[in-house]
N, C-alpha and C. Protein backbone atom coordinates (compact mmCIF):
# COMPACT_ATOMS: atom_id res chain seq x y z
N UNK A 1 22.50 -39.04 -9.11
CA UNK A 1 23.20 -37.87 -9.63
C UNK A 1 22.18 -36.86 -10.17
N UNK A 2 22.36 -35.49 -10.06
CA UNK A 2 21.77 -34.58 -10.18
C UNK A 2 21.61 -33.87 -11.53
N UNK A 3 20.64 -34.01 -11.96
CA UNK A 3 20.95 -33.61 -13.67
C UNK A 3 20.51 -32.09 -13.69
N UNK A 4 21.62 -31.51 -14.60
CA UNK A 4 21.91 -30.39 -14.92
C UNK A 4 20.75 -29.94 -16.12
N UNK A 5 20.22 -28.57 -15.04
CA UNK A 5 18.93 -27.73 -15.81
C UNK A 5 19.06 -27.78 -17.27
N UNK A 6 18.18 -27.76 -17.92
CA UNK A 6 18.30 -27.52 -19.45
C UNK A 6 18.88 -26.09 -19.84
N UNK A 7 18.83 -24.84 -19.05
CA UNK A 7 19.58 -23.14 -19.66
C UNK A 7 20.34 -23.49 -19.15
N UNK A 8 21.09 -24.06 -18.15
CA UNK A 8 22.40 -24.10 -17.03
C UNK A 8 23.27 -24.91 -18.54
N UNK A 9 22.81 -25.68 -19.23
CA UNK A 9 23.08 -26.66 -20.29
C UNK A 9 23.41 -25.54 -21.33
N UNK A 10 22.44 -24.97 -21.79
CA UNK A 10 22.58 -24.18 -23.28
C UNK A 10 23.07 -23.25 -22.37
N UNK A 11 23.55 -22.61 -21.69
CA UNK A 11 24.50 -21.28 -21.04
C UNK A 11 25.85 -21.94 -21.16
N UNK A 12 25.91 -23.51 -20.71
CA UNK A 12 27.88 -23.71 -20.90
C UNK A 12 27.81 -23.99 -22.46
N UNK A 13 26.87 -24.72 -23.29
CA UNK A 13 27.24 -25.28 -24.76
C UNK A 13 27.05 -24.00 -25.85
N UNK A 14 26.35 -23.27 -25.38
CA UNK A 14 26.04 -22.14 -26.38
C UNK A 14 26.51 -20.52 -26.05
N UNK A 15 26.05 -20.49 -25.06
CA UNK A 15 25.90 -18.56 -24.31
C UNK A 15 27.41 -18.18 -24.40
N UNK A 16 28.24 -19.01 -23.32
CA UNK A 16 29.32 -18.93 -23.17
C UNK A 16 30.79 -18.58 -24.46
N UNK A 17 30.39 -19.66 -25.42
CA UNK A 17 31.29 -19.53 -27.05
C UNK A 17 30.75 -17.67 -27.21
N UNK A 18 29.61 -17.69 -27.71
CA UNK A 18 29.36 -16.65 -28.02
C UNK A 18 29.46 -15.26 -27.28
N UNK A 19 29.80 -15.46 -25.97
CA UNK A 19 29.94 -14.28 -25.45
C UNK A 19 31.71 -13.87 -25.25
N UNK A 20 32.18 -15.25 -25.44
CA UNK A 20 33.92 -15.24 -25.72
C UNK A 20 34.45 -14.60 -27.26
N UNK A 21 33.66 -14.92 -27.88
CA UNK A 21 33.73 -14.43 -29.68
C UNK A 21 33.36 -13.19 -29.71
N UNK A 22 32.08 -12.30 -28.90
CA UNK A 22 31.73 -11.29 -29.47
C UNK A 22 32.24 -10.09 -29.00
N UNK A 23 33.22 -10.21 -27.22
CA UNK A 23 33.16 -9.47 -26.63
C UNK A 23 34.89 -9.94 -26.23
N UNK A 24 35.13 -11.17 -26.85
CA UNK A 24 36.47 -10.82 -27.01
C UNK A 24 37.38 -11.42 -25.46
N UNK A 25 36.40 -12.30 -24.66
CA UNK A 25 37.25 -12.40 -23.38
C UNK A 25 38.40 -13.71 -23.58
N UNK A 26 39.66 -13.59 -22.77
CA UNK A 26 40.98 -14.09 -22.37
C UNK A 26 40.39 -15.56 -21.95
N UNK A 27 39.68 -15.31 -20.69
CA UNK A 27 39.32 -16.67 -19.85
C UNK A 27 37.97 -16.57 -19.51
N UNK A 28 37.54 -18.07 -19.21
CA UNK A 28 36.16 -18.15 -19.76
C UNK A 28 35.48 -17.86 -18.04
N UNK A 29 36.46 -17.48 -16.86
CA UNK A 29 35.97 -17.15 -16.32
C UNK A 29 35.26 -15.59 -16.11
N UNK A 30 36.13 -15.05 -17.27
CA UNK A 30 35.67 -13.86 -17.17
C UNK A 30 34.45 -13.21 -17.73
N UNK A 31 33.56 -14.56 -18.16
CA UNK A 31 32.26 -14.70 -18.85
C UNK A 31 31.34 -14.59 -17.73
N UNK A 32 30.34 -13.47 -17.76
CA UNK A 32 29.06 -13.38 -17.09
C UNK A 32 28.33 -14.47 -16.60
N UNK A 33 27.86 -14.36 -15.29
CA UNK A 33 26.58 -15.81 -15.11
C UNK A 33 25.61 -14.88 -14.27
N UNK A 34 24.30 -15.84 -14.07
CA UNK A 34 23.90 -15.56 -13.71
C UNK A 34 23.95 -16.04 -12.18
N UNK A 35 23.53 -15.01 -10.97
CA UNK A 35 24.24 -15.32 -9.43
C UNK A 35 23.14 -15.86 -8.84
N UNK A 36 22.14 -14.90 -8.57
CA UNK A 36 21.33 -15.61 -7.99
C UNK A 36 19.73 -14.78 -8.54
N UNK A 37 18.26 -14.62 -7.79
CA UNK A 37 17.22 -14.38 -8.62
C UNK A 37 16.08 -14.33 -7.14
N UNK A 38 15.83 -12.75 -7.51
CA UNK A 38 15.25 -12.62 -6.08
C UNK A 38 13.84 -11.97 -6.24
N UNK A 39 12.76 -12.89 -5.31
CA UNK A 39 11.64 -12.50 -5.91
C UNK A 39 10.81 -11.89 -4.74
N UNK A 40 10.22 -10.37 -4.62
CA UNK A 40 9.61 -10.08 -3.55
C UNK A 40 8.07 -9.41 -4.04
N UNK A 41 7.44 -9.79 -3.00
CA UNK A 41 6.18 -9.53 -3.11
C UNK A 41 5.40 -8.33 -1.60
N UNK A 42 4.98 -7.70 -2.07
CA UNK A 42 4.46 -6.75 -0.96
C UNK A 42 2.75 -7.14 -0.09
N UNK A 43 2.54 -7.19 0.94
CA UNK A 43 1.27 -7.16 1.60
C UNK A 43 1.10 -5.65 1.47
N UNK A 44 -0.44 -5.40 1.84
CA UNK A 44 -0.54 -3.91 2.29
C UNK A 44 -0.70 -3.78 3.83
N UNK A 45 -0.90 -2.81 4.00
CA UNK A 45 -0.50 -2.28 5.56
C UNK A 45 -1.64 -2.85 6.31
N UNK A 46 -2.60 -3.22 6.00
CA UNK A 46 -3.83 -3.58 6.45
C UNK A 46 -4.45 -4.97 6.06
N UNK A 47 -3.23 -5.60 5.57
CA UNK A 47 -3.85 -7.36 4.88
C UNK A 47 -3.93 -7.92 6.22
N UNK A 48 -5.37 -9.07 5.95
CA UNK A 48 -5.34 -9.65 7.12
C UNK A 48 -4.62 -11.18 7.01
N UNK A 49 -4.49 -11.76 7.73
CA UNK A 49 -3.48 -13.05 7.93
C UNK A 49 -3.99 -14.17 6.79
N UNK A 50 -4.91 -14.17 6.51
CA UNK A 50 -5.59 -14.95 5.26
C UNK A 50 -4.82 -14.65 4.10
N UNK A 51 -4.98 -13.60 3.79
CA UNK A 51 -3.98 -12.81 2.19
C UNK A 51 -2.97 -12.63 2.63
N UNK A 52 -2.17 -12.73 3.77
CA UNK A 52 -0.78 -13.00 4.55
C UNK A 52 -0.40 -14.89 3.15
N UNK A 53 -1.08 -15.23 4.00
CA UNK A 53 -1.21 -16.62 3.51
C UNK A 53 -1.01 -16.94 2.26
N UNK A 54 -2.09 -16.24 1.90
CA UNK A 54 -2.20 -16.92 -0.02
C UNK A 54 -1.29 -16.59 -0.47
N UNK A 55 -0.15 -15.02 -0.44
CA UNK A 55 0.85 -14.64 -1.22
C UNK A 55 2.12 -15.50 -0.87
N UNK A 56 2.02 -16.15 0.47
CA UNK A 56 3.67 -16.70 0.93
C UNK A 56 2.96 -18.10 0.13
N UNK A 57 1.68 -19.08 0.18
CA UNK A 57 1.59 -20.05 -0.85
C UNK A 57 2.03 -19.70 -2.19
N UNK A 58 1.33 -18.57 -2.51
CA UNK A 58 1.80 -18.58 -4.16
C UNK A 58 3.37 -18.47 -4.48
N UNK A 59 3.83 -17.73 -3.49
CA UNK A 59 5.21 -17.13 -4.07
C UNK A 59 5.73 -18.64 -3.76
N UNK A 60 5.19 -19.61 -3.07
CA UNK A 60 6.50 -20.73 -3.00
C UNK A 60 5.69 -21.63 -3.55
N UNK A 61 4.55 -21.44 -4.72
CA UNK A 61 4.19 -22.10 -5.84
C UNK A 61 4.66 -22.00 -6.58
N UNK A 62 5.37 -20.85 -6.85
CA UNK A 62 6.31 -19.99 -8.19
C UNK A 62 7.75 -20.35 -7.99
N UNK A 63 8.41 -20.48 -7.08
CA UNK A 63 9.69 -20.56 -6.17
C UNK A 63 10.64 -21.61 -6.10
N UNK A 64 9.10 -22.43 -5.61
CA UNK A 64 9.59 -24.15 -5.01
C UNK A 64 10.21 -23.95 -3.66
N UNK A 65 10.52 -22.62 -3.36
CA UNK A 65 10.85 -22.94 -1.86
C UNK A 65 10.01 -21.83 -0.72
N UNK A 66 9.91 -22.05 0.26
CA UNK A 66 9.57 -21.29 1.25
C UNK A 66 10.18 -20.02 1.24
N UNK A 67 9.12 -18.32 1.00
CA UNK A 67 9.55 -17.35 0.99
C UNK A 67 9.83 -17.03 2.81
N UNK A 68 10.91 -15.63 3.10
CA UNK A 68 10.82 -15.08 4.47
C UNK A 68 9.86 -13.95 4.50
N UNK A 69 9.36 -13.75 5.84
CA UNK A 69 8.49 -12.79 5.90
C UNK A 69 9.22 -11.67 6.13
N UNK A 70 9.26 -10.70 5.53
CA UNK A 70 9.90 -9.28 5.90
C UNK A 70 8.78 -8.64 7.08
N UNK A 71 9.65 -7.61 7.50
CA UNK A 71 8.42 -7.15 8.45
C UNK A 71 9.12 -5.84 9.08
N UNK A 72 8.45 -4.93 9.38
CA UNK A 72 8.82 -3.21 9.70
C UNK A 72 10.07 -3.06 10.24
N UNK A 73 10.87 -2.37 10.41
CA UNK A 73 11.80 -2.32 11.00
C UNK A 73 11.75 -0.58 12.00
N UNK A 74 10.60 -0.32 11.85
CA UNK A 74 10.66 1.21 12.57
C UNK A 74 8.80 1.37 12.10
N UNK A 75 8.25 2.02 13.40
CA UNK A 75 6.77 2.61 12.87
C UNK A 75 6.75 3.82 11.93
N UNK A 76 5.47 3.96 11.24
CA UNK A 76 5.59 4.75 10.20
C UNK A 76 3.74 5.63 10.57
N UNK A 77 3.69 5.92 11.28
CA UNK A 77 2.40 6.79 11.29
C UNK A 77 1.50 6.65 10.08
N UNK A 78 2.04 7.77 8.93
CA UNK A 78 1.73 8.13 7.84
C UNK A 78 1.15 7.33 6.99
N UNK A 79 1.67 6.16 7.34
CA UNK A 79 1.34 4.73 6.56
C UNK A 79 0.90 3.48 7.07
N UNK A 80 0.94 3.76 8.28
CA UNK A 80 -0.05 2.72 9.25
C UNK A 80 0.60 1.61 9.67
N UNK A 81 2.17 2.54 9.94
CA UNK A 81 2.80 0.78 10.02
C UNK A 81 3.21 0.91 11.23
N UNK A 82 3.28 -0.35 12.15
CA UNK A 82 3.98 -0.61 13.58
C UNK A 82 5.41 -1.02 12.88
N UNK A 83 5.98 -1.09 14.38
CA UNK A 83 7.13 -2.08 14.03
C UNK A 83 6.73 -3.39 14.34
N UNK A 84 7.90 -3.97 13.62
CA UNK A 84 7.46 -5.24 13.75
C UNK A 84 6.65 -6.17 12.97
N UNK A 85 5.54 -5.12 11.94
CA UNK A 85 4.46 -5.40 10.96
C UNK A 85 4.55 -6.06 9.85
N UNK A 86 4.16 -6.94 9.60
CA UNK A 86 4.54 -7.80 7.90
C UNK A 86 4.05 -7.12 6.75
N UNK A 87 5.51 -6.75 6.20
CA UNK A 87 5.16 -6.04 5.38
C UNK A 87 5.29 -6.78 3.83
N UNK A 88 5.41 -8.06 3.77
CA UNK A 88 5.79 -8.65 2.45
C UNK A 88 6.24 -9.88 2.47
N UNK A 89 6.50 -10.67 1.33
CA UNK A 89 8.34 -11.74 1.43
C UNK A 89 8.74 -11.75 0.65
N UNK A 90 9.70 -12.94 0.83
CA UNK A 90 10.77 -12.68 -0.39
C UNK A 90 11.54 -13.60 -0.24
N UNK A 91 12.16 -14.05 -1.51
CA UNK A 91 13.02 -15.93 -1.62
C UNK A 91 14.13 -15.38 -2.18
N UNK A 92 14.81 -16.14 -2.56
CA UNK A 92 16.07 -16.24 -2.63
C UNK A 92 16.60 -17.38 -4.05
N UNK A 93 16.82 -16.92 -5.16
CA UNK A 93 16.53 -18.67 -5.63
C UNK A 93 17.92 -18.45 -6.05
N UNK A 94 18.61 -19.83 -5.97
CA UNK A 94 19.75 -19.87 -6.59
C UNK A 94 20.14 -21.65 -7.34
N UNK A 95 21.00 -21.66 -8.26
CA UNK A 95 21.96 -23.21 -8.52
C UNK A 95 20.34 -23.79 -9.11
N UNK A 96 20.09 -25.26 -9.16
CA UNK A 96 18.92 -25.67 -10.12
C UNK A 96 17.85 -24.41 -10.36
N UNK A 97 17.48 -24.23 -9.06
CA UNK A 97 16.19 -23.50 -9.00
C UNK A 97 15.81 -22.28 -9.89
N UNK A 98 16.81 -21.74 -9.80
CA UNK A 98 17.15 -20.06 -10.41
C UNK A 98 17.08 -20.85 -11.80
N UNK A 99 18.12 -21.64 -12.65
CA UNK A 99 17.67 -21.51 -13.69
C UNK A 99 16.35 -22.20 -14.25
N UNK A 100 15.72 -23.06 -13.68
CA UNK A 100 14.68 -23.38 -13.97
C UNK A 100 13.19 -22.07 -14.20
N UNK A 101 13.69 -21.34 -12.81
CA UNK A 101 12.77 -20.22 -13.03
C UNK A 101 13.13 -19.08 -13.73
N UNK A 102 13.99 -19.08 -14.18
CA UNK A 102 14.45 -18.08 -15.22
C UNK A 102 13.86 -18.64 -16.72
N UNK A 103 14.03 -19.99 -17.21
CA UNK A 103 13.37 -20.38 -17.91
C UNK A 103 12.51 -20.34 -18.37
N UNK A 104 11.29 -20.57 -16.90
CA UNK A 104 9.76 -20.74 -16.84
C UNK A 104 9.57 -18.70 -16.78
N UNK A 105 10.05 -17.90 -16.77
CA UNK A 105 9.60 -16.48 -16.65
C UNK A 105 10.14 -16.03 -18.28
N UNK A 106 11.48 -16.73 -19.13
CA UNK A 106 11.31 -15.91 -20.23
C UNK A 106 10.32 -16.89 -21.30
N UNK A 107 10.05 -17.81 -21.42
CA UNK A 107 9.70 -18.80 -22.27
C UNK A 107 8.40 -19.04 -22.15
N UNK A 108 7.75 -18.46 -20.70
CA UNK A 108 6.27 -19.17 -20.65
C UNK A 108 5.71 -18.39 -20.28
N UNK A 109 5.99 -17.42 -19.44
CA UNK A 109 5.46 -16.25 -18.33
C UNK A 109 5.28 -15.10 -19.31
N UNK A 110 6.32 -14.55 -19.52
CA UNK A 110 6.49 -13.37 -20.05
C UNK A 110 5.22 -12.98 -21.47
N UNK A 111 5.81 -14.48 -22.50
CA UNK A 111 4.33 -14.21 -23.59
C UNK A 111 3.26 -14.39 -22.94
N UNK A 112 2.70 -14.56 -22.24
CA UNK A 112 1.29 -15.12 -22.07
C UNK A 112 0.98 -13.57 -21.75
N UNK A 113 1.95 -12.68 -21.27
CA UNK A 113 1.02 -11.48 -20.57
C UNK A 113 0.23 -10.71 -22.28
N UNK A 114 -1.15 -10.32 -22.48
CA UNK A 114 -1.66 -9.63 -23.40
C UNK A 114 -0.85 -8.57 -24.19
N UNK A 115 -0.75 -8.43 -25.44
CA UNK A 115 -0.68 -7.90 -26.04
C UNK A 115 1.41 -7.04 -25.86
N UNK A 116 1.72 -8.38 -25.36
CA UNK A 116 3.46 -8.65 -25.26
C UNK A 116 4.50 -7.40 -25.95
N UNK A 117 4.95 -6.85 -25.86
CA UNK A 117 6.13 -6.73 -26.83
C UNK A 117 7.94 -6.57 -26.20
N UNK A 118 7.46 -6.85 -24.96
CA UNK A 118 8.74 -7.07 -24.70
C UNK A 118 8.97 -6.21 -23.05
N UNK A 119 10.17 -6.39 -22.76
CA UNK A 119 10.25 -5.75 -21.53
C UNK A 119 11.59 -5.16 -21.92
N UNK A 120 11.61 -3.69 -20.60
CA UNK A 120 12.32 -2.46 -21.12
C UNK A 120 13.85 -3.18 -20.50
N UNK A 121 14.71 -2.46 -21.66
CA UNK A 121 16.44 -2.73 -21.27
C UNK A 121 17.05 -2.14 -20.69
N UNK A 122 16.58 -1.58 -19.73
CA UNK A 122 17.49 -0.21 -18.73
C UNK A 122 17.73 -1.81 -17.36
N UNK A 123 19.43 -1.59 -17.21
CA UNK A 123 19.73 -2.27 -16.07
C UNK A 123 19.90 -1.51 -15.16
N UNK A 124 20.87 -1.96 -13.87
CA UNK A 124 21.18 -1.01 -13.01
C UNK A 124 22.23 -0.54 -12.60
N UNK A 125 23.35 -0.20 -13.96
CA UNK A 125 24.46 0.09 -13.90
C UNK A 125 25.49 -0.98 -13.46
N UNK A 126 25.43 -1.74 -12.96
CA UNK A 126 25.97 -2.82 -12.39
C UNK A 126 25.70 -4.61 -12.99
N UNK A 127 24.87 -4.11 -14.07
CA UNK A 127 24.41 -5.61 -14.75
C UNK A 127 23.75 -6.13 -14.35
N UNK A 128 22.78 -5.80 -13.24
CA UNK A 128 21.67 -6.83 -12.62
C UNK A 128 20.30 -6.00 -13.53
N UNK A 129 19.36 -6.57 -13.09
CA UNK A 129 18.07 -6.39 -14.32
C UNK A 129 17.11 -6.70 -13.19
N UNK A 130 16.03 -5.88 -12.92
CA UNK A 130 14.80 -5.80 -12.06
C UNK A 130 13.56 -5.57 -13.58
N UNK A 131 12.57 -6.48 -12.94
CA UNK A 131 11.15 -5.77 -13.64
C UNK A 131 10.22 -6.39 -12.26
N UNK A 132 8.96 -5.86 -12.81
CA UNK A 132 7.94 -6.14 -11.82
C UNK A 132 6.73 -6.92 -12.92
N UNK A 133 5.97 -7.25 -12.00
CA UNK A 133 4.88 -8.26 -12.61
C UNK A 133 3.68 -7.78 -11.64
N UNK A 134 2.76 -7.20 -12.47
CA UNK A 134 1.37 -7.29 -11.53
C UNK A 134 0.37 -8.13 -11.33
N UNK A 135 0.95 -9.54 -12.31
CA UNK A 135 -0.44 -10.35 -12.20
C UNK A 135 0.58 -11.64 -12.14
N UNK A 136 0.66 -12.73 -10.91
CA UNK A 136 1.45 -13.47 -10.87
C UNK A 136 0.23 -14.94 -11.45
N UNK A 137 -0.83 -14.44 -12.16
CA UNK A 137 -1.13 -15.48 -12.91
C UNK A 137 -0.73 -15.89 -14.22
N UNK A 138 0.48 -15.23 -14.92
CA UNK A 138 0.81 -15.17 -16.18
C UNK A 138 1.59 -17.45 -15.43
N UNK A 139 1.99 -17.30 -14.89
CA UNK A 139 2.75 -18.69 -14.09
C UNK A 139 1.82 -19.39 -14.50
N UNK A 140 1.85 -20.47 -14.98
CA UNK A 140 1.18 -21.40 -15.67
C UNK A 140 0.84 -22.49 -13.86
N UNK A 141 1.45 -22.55 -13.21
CA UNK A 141 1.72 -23.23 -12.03
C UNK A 141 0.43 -22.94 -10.63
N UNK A 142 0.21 -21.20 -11.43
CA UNK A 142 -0.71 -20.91 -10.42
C UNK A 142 -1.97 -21.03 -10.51
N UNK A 143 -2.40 -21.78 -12.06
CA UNK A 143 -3.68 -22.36 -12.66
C UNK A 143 -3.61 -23.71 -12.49
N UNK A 144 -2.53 -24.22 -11.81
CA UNK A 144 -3.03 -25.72 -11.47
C UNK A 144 -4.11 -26.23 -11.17
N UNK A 145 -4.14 -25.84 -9.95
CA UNK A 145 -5.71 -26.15 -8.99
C UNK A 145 -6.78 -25.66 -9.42
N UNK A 146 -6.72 -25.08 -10.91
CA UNK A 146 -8.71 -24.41 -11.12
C UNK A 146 -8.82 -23.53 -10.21
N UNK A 147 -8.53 -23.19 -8.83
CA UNK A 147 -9.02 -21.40 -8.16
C UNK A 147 -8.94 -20.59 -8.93
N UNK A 148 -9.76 -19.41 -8.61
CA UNK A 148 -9.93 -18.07 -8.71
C UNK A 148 -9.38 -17.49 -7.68
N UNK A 149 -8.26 -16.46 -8.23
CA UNK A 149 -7.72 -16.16 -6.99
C UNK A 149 -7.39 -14.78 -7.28
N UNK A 150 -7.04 -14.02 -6.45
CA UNK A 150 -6.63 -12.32 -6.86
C UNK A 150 -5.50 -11.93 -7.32
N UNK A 151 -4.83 -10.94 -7.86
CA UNK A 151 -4.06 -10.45 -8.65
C UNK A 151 -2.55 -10.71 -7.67
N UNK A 152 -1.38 -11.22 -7.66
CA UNK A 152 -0.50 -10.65 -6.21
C UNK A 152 0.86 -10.53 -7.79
N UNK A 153 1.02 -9.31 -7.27
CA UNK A 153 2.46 -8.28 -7.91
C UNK A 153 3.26 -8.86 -7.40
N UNK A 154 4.65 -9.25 -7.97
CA UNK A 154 5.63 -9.00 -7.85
C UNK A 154 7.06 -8.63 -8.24
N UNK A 155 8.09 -8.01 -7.53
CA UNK A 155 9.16 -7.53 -7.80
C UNK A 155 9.99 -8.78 -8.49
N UNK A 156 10.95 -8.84 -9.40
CA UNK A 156 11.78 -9.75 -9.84
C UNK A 156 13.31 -9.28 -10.15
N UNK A 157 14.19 -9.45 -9.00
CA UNK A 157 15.45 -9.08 -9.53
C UNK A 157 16.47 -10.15 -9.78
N UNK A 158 17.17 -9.83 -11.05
CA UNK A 158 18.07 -10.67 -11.56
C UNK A 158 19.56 -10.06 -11.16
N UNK A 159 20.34 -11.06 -10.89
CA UNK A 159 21.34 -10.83 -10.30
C UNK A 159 22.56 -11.65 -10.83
N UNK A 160 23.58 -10.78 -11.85
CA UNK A 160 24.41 -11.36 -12.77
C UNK A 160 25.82 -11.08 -12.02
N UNK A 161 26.95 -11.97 -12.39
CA UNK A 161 28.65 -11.28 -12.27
C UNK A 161 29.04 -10.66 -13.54
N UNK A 162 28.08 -9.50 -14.09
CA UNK A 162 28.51 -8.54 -15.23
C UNK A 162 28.61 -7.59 -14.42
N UNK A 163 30.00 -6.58 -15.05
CA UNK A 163 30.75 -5.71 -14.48
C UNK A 163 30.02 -4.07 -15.50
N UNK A 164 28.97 -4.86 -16.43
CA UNK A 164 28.52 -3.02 -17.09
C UNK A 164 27.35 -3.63 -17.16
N UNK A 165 26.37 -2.54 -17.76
CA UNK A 165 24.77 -3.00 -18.54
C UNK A 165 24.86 -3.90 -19.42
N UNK A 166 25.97 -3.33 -20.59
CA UNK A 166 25.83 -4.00 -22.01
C UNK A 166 26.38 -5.46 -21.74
N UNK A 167 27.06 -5.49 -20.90
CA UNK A 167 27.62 -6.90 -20.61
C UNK A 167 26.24 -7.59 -20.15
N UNK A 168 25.73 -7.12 -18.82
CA UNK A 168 24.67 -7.88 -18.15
C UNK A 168 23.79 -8.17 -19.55
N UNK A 169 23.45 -7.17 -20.10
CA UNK A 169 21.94 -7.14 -21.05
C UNK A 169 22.77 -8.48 -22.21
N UNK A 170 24.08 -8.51 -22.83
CA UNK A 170 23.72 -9.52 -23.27
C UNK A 170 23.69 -10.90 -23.08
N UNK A 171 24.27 -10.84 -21.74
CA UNK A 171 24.23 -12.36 -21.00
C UNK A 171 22.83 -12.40 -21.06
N UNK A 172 21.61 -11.62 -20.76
CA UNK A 172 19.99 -11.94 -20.39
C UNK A 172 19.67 -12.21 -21.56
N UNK A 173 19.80 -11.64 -22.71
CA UNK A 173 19.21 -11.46 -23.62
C UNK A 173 19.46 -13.12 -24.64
N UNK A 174 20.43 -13.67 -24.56
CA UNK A 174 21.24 -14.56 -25.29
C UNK A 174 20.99 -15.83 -24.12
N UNK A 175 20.25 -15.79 -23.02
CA UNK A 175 19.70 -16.92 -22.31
C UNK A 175 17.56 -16.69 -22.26
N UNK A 176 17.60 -15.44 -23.25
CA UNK A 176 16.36 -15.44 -23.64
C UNK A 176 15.31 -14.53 -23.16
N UNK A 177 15.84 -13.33 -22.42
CA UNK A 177 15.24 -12.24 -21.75
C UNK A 177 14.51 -11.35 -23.26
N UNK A 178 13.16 -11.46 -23.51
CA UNK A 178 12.50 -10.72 -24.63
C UNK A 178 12.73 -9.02 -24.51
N UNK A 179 14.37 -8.58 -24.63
CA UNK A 179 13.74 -7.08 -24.58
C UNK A 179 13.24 -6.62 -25.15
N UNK A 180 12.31 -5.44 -25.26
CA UNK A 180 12.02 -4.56 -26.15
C UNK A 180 12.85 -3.69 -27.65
N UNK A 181 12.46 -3.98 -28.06
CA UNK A 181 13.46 -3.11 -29.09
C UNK A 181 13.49 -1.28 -29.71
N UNK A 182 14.56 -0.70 -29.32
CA UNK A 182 15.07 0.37 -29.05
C UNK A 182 13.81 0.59 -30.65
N UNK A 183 13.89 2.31 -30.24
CA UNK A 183 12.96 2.86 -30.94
C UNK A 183 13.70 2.94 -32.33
N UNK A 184 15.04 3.36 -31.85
CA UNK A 184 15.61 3.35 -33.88
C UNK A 184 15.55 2.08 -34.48
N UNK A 185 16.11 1.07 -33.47
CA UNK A 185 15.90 -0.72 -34.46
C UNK A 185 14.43 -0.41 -34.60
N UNK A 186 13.60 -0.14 -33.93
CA UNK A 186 11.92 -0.25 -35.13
C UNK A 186 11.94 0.66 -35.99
N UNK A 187 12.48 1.69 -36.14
CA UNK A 187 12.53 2.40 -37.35
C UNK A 187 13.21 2.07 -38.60
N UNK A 188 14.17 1.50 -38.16
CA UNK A 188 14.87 0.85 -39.30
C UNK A 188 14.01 -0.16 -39.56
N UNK A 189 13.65 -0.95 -39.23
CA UNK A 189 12.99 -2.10 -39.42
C UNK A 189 11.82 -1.67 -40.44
N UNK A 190 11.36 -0.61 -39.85
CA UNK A 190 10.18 -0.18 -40.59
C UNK A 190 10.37 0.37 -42.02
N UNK A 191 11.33 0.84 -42.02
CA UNK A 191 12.12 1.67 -43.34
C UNK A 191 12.56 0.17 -44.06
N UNK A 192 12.92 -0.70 -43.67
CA UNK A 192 13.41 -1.91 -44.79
C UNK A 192 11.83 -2.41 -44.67
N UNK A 193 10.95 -2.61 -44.23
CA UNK A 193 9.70 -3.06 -44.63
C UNK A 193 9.32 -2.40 -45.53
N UNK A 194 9.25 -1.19 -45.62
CA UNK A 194 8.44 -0.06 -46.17
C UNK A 194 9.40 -0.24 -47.81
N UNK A 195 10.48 -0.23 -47.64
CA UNK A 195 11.25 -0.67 -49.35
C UNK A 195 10.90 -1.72 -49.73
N UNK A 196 10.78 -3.02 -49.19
CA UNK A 196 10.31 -4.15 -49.70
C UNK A 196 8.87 -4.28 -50.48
């Protein structure tokens, strides 16, 4: 039998009460989850099949599963692209996987990057949440092996059944997404420091 992720755990024993209490829902289906968690990474127009390589290893070091190769769908002159050309990949994570790596990106990933304070709260109208990452060594996973290896960016979109922002943002936030905090909460903050 398949044991159930540790956030998949604190999302039914904890997230869930609290998002029924604060926001007031009928049925508990009508409580936010998270759907699925999509991670893409770009080649440049000119990578050769070696750094083809290392990014589809890393991304399914980070993943656990085998990314797809995207690849041109029309030439582009301007930019040096054929059709047909690999231009990137990209996974798909969903059910154990997703929350495990949702886990490992707010809890382990996210602090390690220097001088932290959070990541910005603008969704995309629709409750899903994108950020990007330029250094996919913050992954504790990708220092396994002792290499030295080069910087590989990637895109990270989160993908919720919230029907607004404020809905999405507090399903993320209440399974542990570090946002940033709005410029007036630091002002206030600063103003009750500053009386104390």
């Amino acid at each position: 039998m398949a044991t159930v992720p540790y956030l998949k755990k604190y999302y039914l024993e904890k997230v869930v009460p609290e998002l029924i209490k604060s926001r007031g829902y009928k049925n508990i289906h009508q409580v936010p989850n998270l759907k699925k968690i999509v991670l893409n990474s770009a080649f440049k127009a000119e990578a050769d099949k070696a750094h083809m390589a290392e990014v589809v290893k890393e991304i399914t070091k980070l993943s656990g599963q085998k990314p797809i190769i995207t690849k041109a769908s029309k030439s582009v002159a301007s930019f040096k692209v054929r059709a047909g050309m690999p231009l990137g990949c990209v996974v798909t994570l969903r059910g154990a996987r997703m929350w495990e790596f949702y886990l490992r990106l707010t809890a382990v990933a996210l602090p390690m990057i220097r001088d932290f304070r959070g990541v910005g709260n603008r969704l995309d109208g629709r409750g899903n949440y994108s950020l990007g990452i330029s250094d996919h060594t913050i992954f504790p996973e990708t220092q396994a092996d002792g290499q030295q290896r080069a910087n590989i960016g990637m895109d990270i979109c989160i993908a919720t059944s919230a029907h607004t922002d404020d809905e999405g943002r507090d399903l993320l936030r209440l399974l542990g997404m570090p946002f940033r905090r709005s410029s007036a909460a630091t002002a206030d903050a600063a103003a009750e420091t500053a009386k104390a």
